[in-house]
N, C-alpha and C. Protein backbone atom coordinates (compact mmCIF):
# COMPACT_ATOMS: atom_id res chain seq x y z
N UNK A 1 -28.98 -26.16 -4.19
CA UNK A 1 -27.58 -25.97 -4.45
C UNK A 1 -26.98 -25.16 -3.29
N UNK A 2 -26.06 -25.65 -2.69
CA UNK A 2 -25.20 -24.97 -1.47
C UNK A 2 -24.42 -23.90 -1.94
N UNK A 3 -24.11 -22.81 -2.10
CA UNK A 3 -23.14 -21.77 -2.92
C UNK A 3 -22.03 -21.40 -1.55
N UNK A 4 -21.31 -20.99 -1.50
CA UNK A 4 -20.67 -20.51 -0.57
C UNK A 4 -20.45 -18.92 -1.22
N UNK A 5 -20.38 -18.07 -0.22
CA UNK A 5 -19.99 -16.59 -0.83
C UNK A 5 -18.75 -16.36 -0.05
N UNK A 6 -17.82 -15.85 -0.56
CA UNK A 6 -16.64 -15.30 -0.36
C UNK A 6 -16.78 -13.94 -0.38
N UNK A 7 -16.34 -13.27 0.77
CA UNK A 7 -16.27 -11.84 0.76
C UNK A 7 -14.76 -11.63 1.31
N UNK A 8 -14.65 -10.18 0.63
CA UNK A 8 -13.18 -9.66 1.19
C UNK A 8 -13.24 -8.70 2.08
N UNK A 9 -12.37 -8.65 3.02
CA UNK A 9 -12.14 -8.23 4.19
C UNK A 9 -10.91 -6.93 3.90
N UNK A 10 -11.23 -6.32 3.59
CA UNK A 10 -10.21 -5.25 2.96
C UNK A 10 -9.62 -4.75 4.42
N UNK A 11 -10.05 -4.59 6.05
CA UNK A 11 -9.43 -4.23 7.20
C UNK A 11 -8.37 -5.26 7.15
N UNK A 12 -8.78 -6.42 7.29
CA UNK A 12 -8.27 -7.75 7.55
C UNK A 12 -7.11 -7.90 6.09
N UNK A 13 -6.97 -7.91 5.48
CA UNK A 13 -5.80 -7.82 4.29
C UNK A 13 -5.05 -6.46 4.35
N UNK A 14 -5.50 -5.35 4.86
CA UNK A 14 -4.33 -4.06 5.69
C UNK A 14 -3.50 -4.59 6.28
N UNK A 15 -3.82 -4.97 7.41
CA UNK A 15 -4.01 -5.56 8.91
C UNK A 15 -2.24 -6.47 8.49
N UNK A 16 -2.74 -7.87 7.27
CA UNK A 16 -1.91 -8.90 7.42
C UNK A 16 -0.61 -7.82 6.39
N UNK A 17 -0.70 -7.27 5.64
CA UNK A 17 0.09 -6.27 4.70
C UNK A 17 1.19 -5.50 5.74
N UNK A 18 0.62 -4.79 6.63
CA UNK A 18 1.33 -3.93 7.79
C UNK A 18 2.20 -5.06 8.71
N UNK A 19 1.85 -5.69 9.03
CA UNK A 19 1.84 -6.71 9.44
C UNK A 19 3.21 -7.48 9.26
N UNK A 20 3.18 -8.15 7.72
CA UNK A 20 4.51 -8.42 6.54
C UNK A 20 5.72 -7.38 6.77
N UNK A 21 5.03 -5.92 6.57
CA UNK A 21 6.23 -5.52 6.14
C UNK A 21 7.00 -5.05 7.67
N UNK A 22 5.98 -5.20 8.95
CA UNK A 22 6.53 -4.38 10.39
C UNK A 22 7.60 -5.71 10.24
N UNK A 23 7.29 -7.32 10.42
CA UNK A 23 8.37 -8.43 10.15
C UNK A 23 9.46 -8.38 9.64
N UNK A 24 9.20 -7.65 8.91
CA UNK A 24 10.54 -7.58 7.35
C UNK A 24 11.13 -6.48 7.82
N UNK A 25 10.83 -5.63 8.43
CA UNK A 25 11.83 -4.69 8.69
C UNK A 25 12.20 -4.95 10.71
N UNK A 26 11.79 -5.97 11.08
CA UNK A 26 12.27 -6.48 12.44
C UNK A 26 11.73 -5.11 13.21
N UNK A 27 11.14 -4.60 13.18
CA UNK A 27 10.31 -3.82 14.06
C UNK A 27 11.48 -2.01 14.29
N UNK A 28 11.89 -1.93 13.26
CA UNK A 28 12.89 -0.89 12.91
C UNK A 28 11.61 0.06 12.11
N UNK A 29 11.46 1.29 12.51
CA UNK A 29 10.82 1.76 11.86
C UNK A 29 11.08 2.80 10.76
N UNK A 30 12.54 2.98 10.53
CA UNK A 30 13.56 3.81 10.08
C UNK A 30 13.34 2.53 8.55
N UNK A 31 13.62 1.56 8.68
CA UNK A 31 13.40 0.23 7.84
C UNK A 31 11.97 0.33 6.95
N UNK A 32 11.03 0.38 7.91
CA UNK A 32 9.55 0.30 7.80
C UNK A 32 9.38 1.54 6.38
N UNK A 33 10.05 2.22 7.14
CA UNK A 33 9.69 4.04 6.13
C UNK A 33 10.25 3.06 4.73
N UNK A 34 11.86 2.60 4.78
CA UNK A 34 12.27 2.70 3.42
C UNK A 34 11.31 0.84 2.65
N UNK A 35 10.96 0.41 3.23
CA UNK A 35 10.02 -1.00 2.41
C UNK A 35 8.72 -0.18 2.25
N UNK A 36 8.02 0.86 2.88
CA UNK A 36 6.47 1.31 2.53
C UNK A 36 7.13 2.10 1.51
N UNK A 37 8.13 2.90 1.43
CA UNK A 37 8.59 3.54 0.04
C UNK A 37 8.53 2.50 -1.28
N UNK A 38 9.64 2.02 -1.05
CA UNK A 38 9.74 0.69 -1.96
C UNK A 38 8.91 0.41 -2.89
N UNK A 39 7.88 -0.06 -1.55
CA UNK A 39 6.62 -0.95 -2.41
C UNK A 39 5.82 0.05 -3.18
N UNK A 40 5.84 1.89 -2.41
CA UNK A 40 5.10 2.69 -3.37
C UNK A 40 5.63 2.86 -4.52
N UNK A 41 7.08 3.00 -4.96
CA UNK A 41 7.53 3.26 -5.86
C UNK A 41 7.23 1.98 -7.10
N UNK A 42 6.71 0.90 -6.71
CA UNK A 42 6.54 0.27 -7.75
C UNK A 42 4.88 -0.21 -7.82
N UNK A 43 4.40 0.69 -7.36
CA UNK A 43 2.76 0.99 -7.80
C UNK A 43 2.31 1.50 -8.76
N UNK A 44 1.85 1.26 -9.79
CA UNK A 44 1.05 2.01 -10.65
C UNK A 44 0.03 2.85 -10.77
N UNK A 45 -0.70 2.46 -9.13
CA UNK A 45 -1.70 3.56 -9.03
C UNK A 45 -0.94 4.67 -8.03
N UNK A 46 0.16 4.47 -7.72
CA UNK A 46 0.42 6.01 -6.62
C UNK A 46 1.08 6.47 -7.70
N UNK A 47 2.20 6.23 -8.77
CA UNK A 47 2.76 6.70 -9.91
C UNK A 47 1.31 7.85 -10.35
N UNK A 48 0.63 6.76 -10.73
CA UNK A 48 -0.68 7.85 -11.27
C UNK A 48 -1.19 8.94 -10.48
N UNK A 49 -1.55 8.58 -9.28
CA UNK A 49 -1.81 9.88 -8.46
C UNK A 49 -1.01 11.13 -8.19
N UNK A 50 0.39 10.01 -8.61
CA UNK A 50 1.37 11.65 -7.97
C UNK A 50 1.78 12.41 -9.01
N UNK A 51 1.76 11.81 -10.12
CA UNK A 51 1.68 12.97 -11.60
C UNK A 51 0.70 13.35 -11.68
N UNK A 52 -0.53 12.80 -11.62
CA UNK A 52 -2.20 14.32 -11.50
C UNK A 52 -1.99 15.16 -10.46
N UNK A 53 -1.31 14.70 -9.47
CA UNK A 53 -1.20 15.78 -8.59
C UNK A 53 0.03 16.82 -8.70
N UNK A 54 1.22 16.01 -9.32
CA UNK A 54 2.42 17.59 -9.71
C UNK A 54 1.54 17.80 -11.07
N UNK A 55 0.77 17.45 -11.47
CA UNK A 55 0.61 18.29 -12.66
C UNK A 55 -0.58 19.74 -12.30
N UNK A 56 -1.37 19.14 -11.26
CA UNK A 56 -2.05 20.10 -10.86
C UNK A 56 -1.76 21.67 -9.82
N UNK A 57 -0.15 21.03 -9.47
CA UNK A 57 0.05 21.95 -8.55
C UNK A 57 1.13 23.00 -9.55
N UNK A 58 1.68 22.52 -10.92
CA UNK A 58 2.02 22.90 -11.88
C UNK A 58 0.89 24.21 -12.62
N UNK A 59 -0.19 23.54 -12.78
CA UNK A 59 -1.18 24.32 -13.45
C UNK A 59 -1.99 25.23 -12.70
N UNK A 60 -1.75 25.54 -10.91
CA UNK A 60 -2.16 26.02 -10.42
C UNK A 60 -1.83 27.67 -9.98
């Protein structure tokens, strides 16, 4: 049986991501700042990180 394995390239999917958004903002980096915002603000895992982290600097 021939299998093929697929592996992910997690440099290589950065790479094309940075990539998208340097395009989308036409090489403006003033642009760049507000689409890498953007896209953080509708993350669920930086949401999560950044309330354990005000909560820790709260309890500290």
């Amino acid at each position: 049986m021939n299998m093929k394995t697929k592996t992910f390239d997690c440099v290589e999917l950065q790479r094309k991501i940075r990539d998208s958004f340097w395009n989308e903002a036409n090489g403006d980096i003033n642009k760049l700042n507000q689409i890498i915002d953007y896209e953080l603000s509708k993350s669920d895992l930086y949401k999560s990180i950044k309330e354990r982290k005000e909560k820790q600097m709260v309890s500290a």
